[in-house]
C-alpha atoms as a PDB file:
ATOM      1  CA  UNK A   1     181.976  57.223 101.986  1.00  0.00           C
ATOM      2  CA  UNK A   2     178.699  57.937 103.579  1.00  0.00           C
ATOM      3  CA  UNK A   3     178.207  61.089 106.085  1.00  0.00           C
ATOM      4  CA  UNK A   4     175.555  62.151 108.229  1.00  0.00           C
ATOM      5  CA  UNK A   5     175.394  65.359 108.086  1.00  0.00           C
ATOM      6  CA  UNK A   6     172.823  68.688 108.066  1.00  0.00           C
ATOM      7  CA  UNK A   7     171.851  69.960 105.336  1.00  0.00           C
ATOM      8  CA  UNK A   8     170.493  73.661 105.522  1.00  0.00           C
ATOM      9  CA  UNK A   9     167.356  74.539 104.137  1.00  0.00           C
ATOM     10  CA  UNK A  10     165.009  77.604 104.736  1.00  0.00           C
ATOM     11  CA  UNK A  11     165.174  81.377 103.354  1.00  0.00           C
ATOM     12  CA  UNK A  12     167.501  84.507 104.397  1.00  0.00           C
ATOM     13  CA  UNK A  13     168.198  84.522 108.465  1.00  0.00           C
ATOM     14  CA  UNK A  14     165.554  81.182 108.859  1.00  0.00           C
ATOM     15  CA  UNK A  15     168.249  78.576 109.053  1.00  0.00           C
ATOM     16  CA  UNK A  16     165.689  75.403 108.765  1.00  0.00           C
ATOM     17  CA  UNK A  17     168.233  71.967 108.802  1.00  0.00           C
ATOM     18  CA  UNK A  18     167.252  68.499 107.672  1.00  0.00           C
ATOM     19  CA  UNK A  19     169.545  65.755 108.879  1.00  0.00           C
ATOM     20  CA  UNK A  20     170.645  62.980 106.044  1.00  0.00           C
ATOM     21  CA  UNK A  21     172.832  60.172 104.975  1.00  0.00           C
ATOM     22  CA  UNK A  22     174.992  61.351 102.132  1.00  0.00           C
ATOM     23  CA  UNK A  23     178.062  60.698 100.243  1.00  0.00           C
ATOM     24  CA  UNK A  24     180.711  63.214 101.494  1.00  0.00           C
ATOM     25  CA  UNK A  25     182.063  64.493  97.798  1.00  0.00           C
ATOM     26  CA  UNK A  26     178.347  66.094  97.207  1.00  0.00           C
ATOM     27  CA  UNK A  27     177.420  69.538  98.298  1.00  0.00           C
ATOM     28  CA  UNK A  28     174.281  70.207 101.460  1.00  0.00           C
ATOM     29  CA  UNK A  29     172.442  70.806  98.197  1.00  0.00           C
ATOM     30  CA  UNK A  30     172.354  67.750  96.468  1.00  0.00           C
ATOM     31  CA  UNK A  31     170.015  64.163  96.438  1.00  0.00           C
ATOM     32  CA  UNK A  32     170.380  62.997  99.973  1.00  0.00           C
ATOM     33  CA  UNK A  33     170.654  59.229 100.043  1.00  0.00           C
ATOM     34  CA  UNK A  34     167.804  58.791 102.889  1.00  0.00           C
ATOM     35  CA  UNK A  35     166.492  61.614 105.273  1.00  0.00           C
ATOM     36  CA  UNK A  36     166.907  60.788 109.178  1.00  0.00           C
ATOM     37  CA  UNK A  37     165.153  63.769 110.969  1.00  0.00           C
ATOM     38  CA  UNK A  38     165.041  67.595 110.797  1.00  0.00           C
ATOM     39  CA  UNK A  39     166.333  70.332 113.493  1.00  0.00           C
ATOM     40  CA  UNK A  40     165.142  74.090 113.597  1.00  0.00           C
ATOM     41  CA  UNK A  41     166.870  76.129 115.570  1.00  0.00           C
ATOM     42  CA  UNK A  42     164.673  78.571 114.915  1.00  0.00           C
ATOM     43  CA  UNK A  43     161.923  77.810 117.542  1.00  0.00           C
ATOM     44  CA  UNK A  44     161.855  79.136 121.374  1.00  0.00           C
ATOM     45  CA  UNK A  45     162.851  76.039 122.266  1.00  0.00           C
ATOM     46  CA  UNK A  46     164.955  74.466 119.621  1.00  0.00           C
ATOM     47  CA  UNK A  47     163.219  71.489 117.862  1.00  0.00           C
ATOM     48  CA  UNK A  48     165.190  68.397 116.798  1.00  0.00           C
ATOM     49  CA  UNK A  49     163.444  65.010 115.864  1.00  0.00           C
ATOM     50  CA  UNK A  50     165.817  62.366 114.508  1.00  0.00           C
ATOM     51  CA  UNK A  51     164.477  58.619 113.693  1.00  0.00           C
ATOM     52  CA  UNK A  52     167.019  56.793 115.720  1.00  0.00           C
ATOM     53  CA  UNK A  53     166.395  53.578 113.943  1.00  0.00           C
ATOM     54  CA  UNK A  54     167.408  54.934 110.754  1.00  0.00           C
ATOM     55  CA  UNK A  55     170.564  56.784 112.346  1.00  0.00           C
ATOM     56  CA  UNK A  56     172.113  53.436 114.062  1.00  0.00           C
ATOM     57  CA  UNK A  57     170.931  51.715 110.764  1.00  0.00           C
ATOM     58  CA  UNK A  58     173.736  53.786 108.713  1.00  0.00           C
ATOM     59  CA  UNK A  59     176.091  53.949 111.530  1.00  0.00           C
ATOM     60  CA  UNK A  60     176.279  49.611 111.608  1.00  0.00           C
ATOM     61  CA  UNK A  61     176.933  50.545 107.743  1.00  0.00           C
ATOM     62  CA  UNK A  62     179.687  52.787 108.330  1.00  0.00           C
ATOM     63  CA  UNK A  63     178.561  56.207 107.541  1.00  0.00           C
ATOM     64  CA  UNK A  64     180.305  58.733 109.904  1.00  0.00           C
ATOM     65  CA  UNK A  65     178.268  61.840 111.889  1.00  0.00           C
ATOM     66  CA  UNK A  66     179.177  65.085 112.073  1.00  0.00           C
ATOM     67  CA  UNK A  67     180.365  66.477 114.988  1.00  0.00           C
ATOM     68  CA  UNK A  68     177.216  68.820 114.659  1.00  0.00           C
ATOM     69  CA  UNK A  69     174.669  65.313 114.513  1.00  0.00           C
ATOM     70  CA  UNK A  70     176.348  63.642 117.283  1.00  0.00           C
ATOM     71  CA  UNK A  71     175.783  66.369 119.910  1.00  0.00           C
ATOM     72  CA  UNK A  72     172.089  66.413 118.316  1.00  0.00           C
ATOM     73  CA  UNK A  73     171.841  63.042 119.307  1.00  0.00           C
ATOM     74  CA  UNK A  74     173.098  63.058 122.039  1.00  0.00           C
ATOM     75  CA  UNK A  75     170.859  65.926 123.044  1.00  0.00           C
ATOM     76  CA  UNK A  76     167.597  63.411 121.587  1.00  0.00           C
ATOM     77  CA  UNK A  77     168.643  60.204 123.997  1.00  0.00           C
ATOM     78  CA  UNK A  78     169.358  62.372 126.924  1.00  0.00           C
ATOM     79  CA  UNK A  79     165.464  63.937 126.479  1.00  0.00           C
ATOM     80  CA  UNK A  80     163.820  60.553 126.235  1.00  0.00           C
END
């Protein structure tokens, strides 16, 4: 089964997230099936950019968000 998910990227105490379609059995680490946006939390304001064609793309195929992605989302639509 496909999940979108975060997966974490960045050094020591610079959290840096990318947000992806993957299979659930595989790690944050591993090939991502397609990339869908990035978040950094990092920034004074926090900066999330997610292609929202590409995220209702793999949700009409099934693949399941994170609790995590959804309030991103949410956060994206709300914004625009």
């Amino acid at each position: 089964m496909l999940v979108i998910r975060l997966a974490r990227k960045g050094s020591k105490h610079r959290p840096f997230y990318r947000i992806v379609a993957i299979d659930k059995a595989k790690s944050t680490a591993s090939k991502y099936v397609e990339l869908l946006g990035i978040y950094n939390p990092m920034k004074e304001e926090p900066e999330i950019r997610i292609d929202l064609e590409k995220y209702n793309k793999w949700i009409v195929k099934g693949a399941q968000p994170s609790q995590t992605v959804k309030s991103l989302v949410k956060k994206v639509k709300t914004d625009n």
